[in-house]
Protein backbone atom coordinates (compact mmCIF):
# COMPACT_ATOMS: atom_id res chain seq x y z
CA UNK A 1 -17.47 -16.34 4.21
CA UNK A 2 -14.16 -17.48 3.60
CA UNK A 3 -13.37 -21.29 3.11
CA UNK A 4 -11.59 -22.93 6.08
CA UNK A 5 -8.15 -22.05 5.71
CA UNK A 6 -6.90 -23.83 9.22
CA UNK A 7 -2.96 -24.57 8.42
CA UNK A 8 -0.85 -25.47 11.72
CA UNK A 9 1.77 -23.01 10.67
CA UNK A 10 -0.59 -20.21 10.25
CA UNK A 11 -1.33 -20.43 14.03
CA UNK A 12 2.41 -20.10 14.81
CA UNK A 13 3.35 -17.13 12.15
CA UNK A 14 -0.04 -15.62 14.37
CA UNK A 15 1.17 -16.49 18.02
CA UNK A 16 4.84 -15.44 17.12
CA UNK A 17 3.52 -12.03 15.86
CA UNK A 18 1.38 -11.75 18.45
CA UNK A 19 4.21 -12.04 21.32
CA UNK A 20 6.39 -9.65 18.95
CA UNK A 21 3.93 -6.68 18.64
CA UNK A 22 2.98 -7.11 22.47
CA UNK A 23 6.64 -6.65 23.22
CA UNK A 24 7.16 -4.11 21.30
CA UNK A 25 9.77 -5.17 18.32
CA UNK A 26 9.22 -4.00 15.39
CA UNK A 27 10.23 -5.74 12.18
CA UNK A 28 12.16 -3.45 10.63
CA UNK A 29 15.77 -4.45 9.39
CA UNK A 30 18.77 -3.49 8.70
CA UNK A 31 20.42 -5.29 5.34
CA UNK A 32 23.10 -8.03 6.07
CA UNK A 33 24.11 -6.91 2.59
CA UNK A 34 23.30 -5.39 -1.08
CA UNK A 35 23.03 -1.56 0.00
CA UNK A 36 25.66 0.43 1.10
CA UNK A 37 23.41 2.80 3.48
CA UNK A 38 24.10 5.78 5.93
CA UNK A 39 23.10 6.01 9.53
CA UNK A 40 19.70 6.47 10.14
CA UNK A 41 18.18 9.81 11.21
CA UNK A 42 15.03 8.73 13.24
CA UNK A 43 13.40 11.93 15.13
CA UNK A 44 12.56 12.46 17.95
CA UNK A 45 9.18 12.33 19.65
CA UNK A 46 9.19 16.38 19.60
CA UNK A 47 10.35 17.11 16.05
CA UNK A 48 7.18 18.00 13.99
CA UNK A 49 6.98 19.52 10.51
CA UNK A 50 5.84 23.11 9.73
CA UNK A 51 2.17 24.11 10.52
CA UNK A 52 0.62 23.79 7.56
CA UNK A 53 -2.72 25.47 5.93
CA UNK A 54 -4.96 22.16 5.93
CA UNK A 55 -6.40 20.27 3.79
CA UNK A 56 -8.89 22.46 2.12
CA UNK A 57 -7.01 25.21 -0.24
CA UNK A 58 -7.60 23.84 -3.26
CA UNK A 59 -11.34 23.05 -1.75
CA UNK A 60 -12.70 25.91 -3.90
CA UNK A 61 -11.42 25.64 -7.51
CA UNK A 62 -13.39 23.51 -10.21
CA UNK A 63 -12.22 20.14 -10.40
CA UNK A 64 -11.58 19.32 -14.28
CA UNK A 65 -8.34 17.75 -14.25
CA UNK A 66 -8.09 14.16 -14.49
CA UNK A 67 -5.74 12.00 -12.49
CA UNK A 68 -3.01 10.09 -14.59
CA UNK A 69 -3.75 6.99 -12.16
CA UNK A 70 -7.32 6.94 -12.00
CA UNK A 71 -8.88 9.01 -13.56
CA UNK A 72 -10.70 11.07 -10.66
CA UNK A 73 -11.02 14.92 -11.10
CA UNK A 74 -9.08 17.59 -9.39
CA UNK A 75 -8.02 21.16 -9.25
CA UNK A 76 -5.46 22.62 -11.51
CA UNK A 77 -3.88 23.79 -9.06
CA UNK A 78 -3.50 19.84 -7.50
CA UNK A 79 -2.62 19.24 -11.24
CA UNK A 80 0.64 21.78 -11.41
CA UNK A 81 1.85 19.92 -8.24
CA UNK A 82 1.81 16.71 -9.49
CA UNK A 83 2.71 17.26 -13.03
CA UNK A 84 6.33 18.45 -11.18
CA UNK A 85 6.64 14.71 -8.83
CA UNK A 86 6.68 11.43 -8.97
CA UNK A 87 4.46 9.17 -6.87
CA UNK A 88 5.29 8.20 -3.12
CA UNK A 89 4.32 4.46 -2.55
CA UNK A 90 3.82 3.95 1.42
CA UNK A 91 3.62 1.18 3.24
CA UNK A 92 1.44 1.46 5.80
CA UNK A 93 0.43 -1.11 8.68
CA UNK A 94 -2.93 -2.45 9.90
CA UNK A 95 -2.34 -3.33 13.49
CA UNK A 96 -5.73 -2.96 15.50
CA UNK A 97 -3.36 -0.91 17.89
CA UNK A 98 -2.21 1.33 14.98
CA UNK A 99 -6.34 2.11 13.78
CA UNK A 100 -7.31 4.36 12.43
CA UNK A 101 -4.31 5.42 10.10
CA UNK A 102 -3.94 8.52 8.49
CA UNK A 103 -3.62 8.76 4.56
CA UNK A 104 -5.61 5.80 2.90
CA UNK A 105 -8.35 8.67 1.75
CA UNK A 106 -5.69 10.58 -0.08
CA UNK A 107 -4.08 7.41 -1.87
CA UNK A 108 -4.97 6.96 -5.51
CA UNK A 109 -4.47 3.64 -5.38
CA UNK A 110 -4.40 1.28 -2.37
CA UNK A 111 -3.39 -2.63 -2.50
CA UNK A 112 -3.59 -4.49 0.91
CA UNK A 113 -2.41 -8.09 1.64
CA UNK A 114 -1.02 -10.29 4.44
CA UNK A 115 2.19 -8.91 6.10
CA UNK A 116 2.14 -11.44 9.19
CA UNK A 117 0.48 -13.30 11.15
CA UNK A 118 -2.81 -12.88 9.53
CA UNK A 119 -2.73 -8.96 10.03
CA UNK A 120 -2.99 -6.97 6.55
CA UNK A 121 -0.35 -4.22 5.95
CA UNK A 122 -1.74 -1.20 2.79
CA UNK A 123 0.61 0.41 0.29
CA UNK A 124 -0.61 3.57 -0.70
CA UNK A 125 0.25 5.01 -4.03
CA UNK A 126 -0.15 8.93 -3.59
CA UNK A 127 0.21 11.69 -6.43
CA UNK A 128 -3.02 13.39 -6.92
CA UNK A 129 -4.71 13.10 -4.41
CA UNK A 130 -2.32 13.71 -1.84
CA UNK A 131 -1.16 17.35 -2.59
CA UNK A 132 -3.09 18.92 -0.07
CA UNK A 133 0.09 20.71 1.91
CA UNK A 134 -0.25 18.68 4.79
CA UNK A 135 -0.72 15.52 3.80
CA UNK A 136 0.95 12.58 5.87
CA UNK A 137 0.60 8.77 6.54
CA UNK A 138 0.89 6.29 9.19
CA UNK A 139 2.18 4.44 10.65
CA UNK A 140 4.64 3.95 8.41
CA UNK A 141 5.83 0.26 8.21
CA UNK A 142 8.39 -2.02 6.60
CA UNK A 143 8.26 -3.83 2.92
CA UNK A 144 7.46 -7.07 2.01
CA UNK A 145 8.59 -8.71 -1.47
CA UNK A 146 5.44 -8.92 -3.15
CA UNK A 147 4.64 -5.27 -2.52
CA UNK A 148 8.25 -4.76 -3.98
CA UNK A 149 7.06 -6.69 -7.39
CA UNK A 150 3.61 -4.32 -7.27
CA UNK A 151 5.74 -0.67 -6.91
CA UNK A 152 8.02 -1.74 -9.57
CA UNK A 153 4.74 -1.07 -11.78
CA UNK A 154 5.19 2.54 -11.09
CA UNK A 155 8.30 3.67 -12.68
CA UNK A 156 10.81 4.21 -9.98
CA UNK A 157 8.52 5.85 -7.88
CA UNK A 158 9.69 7.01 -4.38
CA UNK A 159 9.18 3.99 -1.73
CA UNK A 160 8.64 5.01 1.63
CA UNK A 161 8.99 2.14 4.46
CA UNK A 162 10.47 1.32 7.25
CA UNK A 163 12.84 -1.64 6.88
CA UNK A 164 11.62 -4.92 5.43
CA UNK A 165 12.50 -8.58 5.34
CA UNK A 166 15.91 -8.97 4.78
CA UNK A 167 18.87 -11.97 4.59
CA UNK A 168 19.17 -13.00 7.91
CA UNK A 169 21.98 -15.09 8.46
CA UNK A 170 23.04 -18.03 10.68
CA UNK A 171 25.50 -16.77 13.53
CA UNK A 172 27.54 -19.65 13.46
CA UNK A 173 27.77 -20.46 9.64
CA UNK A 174 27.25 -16.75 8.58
CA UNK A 175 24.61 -18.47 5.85
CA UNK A 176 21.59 -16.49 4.99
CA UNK A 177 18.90 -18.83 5.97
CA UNK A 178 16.43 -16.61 4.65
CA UNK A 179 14.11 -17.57 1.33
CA UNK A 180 15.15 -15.19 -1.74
CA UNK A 181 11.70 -14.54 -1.91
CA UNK A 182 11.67 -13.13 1.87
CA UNK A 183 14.27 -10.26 0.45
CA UNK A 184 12.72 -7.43 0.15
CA UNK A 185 15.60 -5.19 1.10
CA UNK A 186 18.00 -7.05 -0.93
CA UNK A 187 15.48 -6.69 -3.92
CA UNK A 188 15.55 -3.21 -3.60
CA UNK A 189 19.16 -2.95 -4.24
CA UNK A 190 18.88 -4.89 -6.94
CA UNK A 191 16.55 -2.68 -8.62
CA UNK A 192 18.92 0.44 -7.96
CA UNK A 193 16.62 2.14 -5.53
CA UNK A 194 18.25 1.31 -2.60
CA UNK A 195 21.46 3.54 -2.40
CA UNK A 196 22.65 6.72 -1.15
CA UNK A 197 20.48 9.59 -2.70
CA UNK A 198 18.23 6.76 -3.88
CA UNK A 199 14.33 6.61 -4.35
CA UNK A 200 14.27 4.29 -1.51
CA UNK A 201 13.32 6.15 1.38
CA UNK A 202 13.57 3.92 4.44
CA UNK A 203 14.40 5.19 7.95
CA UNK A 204 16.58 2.63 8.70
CA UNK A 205 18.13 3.44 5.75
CA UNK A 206 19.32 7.36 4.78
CA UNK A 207 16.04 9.15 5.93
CA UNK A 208 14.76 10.77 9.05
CA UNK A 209 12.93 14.01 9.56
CA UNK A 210 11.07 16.13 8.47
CA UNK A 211 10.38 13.17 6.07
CA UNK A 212 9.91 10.59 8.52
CA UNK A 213 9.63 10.67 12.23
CA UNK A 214 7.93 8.59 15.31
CA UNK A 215 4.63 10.27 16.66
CA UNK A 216 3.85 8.67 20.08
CA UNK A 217 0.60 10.84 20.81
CA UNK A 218 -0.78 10.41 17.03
CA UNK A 219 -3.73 8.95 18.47
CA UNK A 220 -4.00 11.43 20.85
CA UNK A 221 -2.01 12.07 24.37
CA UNK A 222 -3.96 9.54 26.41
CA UNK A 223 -3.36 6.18 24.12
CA UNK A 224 0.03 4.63 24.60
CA UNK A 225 1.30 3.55 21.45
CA UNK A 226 4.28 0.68 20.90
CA UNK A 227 7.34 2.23 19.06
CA UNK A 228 6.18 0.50 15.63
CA UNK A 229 2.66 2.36 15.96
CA UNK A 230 4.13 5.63 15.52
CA UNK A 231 6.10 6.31 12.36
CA UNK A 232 4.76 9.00 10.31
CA UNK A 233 5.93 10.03 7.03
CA UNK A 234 4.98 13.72 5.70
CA UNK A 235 4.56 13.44 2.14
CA UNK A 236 5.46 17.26 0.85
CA UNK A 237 8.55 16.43 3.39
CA UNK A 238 9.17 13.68 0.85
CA UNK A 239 8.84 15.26 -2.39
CA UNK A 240 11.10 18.11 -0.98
CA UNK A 241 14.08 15.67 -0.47
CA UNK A 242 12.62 13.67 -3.57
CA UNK A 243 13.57 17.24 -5.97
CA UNK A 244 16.92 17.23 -4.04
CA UNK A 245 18.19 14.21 -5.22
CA UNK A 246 16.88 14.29 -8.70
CA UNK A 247 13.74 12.08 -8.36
CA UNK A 248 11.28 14.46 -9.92
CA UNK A 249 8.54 14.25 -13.09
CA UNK A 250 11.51 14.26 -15.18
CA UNK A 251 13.10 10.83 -15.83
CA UNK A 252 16.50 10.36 -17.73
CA UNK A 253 17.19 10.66 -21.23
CA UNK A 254 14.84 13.72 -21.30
CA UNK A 255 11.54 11.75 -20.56
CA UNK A 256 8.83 12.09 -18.14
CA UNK A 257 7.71 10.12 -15.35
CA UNK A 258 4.24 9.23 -17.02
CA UNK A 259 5.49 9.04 -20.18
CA UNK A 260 7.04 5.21 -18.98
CA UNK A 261 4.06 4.93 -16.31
CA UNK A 262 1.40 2.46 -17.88
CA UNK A 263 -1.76 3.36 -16.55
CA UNK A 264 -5.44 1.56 -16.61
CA UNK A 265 -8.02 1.74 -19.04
CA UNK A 266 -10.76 4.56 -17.22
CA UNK A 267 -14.65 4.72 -18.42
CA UNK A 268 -17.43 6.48 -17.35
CA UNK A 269 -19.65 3.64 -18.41
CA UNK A 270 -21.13 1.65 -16.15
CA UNK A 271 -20.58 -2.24 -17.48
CA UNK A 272 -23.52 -4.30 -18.12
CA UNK A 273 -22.18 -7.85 -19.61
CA UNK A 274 -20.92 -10.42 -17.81
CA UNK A 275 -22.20 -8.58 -14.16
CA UNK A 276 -23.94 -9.01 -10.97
CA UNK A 277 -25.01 -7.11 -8.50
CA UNK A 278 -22.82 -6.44 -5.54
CA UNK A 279 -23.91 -3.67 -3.34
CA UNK A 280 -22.51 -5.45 -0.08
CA UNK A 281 -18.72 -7.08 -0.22
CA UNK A 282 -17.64 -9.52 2.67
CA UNK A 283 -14.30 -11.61 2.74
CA UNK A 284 -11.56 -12.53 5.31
CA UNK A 285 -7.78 -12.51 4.65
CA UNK A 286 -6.84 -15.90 6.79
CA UNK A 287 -9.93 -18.21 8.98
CA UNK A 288 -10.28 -16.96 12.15
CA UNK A 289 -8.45 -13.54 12.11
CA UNK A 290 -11.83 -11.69 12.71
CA UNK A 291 -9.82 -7.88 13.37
CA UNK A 292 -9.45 -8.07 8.92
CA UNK A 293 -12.50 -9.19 8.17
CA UNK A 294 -13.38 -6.78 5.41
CA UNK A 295 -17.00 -5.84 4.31
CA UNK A 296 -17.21 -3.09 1.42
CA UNK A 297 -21.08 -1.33 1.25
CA UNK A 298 -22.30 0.51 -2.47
CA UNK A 299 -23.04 3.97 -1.74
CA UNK A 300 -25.44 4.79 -5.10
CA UNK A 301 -25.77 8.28 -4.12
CA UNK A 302 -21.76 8.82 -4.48
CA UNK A 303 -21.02 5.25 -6.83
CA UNK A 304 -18.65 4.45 -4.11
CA UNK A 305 -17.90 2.05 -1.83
CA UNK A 306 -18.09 2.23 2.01
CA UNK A 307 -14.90 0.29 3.90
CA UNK A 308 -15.60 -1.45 6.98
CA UNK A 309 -12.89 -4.26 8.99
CA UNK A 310 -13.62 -6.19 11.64
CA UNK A 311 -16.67 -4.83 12.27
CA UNK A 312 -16.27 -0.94 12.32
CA UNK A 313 -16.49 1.63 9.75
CA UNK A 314 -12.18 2.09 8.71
CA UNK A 315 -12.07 6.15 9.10
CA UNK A 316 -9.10 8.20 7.92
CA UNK A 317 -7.65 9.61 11.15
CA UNK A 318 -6.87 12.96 9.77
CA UNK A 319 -10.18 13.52 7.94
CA UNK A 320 -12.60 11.54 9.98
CA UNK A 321 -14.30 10.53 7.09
CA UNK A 322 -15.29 6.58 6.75
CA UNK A 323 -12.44 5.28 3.82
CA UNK A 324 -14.28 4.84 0.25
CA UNK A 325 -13.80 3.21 -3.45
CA UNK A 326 -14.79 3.85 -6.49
CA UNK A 327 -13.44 0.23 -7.81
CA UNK A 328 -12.66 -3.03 -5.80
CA UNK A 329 -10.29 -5.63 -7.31
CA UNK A 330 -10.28 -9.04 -5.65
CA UNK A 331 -7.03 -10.62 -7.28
CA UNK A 332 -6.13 -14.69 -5.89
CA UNK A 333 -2.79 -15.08 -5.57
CA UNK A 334 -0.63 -18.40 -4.73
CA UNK A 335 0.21 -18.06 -0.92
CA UNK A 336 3.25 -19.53 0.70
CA UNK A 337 2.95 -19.14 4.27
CA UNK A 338 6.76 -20.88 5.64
CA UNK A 339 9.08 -19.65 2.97
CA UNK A 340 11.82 -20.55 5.60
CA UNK A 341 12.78 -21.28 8.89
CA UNK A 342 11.76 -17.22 10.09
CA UNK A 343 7.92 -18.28 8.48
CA UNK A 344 7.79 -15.80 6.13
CA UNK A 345 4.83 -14.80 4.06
CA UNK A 346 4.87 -14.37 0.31
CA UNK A 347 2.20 -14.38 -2.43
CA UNK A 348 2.59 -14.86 -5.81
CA UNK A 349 1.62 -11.65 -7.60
CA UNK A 350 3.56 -12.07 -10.88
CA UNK A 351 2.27 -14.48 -12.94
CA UNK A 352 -1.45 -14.85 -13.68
CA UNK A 353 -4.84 -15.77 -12.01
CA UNK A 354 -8.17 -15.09 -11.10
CA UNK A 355 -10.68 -12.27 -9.06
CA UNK A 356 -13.40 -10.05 -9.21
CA UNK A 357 -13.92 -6.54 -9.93
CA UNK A 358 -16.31 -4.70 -8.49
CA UNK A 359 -17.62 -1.24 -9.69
CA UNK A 360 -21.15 0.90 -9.56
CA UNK A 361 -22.34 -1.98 -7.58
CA UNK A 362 -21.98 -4.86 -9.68
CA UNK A 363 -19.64 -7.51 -9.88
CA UNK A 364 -17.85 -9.01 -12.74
CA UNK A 365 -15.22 -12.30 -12.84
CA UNK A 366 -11.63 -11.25 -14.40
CA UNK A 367 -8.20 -12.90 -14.61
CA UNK A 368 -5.01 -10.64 -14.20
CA UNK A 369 -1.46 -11.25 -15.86
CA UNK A 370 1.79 -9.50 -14.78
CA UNK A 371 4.00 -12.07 -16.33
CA UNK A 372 7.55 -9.73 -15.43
CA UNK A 373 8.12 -7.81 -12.46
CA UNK A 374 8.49 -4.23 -14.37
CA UNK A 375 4.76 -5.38 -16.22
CA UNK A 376 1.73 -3.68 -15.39
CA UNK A 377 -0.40 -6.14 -13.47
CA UNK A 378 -3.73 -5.91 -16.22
CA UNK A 379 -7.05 -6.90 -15.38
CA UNK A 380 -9.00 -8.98 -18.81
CA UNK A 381 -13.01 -9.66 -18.84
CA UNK A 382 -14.13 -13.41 -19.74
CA UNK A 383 -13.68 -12.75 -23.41
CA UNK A 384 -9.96 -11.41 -22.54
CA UNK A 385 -10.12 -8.03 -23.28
CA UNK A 386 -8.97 -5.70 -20.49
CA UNK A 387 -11.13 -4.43 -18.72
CA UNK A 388 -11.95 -0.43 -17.59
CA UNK A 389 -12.04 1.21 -14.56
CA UNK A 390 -15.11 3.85 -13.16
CA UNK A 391 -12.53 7.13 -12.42
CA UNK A 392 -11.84 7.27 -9.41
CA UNK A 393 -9.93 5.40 -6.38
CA UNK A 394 -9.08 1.90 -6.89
CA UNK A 395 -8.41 -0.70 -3.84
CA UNK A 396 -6.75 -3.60 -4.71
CA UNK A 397 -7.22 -6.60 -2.41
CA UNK A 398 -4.85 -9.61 -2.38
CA UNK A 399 -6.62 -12.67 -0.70
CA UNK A 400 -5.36 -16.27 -1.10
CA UNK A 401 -6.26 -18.73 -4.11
CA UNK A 402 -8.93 -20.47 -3.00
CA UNK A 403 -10.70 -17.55 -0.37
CA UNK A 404 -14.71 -16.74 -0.72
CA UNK A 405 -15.66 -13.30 -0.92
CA UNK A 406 -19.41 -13.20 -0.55
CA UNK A 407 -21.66 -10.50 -2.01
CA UNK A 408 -25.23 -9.46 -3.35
């Protein structure tokens, strides 16, 4: 497994998120500054969206049209949806509390990392495979900066979250004593998304229902859930308000949305050079933090790959299906785990460095580059050419320089 990652102030970022999540806080901010924002709209426990006609309408139409993002085949009918939107990036927790989520098996693309504490937190990208009329994911959480730096890669997408790490500032100096690098919100502003009308959809921002709104019984009547285990965000909700403001598949100066979205290289060939096999995956995020263990199993029958954490098979709550891949990417990034004096997290995901890719159930060493935060993070073989994709979903995995991931 993993090599021994046992750093004093990993123990405290865990302890002090542990006696934060048992109490009930949640992280979510509000700005100290950078984005002039409107009082929130949360709903309440009894507001729920429009009954809806399920998952399954477009269940019976040929699927012929390639997905933009990753190539996996849908309906045309999933295709006229999406050629209208934009994608919604989601951030989603990973709280053993908040298991299983609903979503991750409608995401295109998933990347999971670190939040706090040693518990993992997903953003989902979803556009193709979410335009089933009733799709929704939870529980809806806040951002972190480095998952900032990885939406930026899809065109001003529409950023769903609740809060995020923010300038907090010194009550008796009014200083922010927070690391730049902490400042999610503040980034956010900075890119223009965060405003009135803006593609920044946070609820403690300008949003409420039916795009967002807290779900206490989500995992059924008889589990009490903790305030920050309940957000749910309904996606066609979304994409309605989205087309209200403007943020459609039409961009400014008479472009498209894909037309500036940089996608991966997709091919059905399976790769031979430079692989081994890998039919079963196993890795851990931080030592000891057994709950995020993560083992990944090849399914040859479907060329996918089963999920499993901490032991039990990761199921979509609304579909009840175990969560599956068509590509892994293991991607090492730089870790800082005390920015500041609040501990906070950050890994280094622009830049370059090393991982694995693993696809039809072998595995083959890569390095990435995203040298700018609007660059494409690109994933390059040993002799440095970039390397393709098997169409289909793609989970990418930030672990820490320097982490094992075992696999045969």
């Amino acid at each position: 497994m993993s090599s021994v990652k046992l750093f004093s102030i990993k123990t405290v970022v865990g302890l002090v998120a542990t006696f934060l999540i048992s109490g009930g806080v949640a992280y979510a901010v509000v700005p100290a500054s950078g984005g002039a924002l409107i009082s929130p709209r949360i709903a309440a426990p009894s507001e729920t969206p429009v009954k809806s006609a399920g998952f399954g309408q477009f269940a019976n139409e040929p699927q012929t049209q390639p997905c933009p993002i990753n190539g996996k085949l849908y309906s045309k009918s999933e295709e006229a949806l999406w050629q209208t939107r934009r994608p919604i990036l989601a951030m989603i927790e990973n709280h053993v509390d908040a298991r299983p989520q609903s979503g991750l098996s409608s995401a295109d693309v998933v990347y999971e990392a670190v939040a706090e504490g040693g518990i993992t937190r997903f953003m989902g990208v979803f556009y193709c495979g979410a335009q089933a009329d009733n799709a929704k994911v939870a529980p809806v959480r806040s951002a972190r900066m480095y998952f900032v730096d990885l939406a930026t890669e899809y065109n001003t997408p529409i950023y769903l979250h609740v809060g995020g790490g923010n300038c907090s500032r010194d009550q008796a100096s009014g200083q922010c004593t927070s690391d730049p690098r902490a400042m999610a919100i503040e980034e956010l502003a900075r890119l223009g998304w965060r405003k009135p009308g803006g593609n920044d959809f946070d609820s403690t921002g300008d949003i409420g229902m039916p795009v967002l709104g807290r779900d206490y019984n989500r995992l059924g009547a008889d589990k009490v859930l903790a305030t920050e285990h309940t957000m749910v965000g309904y996606l066609p909700a979304a994409w309605n308000e989205a087309q209200k403001r403007g943020y459609t598949s039409a961009m400014p100066k008479g472009t498209t949305w894909l037309s500036g979205f940089r996608p991966w290289k997709l091919d059905e060939a399976e790769p031979v050079a430079g692989t081994t096999p890998a039919t079963d995956i196993k890795f851990e995020f931080w030592k000891g933090y057994t709950d995020f263990d993560t083992e990944w199993k090849y399914d040859a029958a479907t060329k996918t790959y089963l999920r499993s954490q901490g032991g039990t098979a990761a199921i979509d709550l609304e579909t009840k299906k175990q969560l599956s891949t068509s590509n892994i990417v293991i991607e090492f990034a730089k870790e800082i785990d005390d920015l500041d004096v609040h501990l906070h997290l950050f890994y280094g995901v622009i830049g370059s460095g090393t991982g694995i890719v693993f696809r039809n159930g072998v595995a083959e060493q890569v390095t990435w580059k995203k040298l700018k935060e609007l660059d494409r993070t690109i994933y390059y073989d040993q002799s440095g050419k970039e390397i393709t994709f098997t169409p289909g979903v793609i989970w990418v995995e930030i672990l820490p320089t320097g982490d094992k991931v075992e696999y045969n």
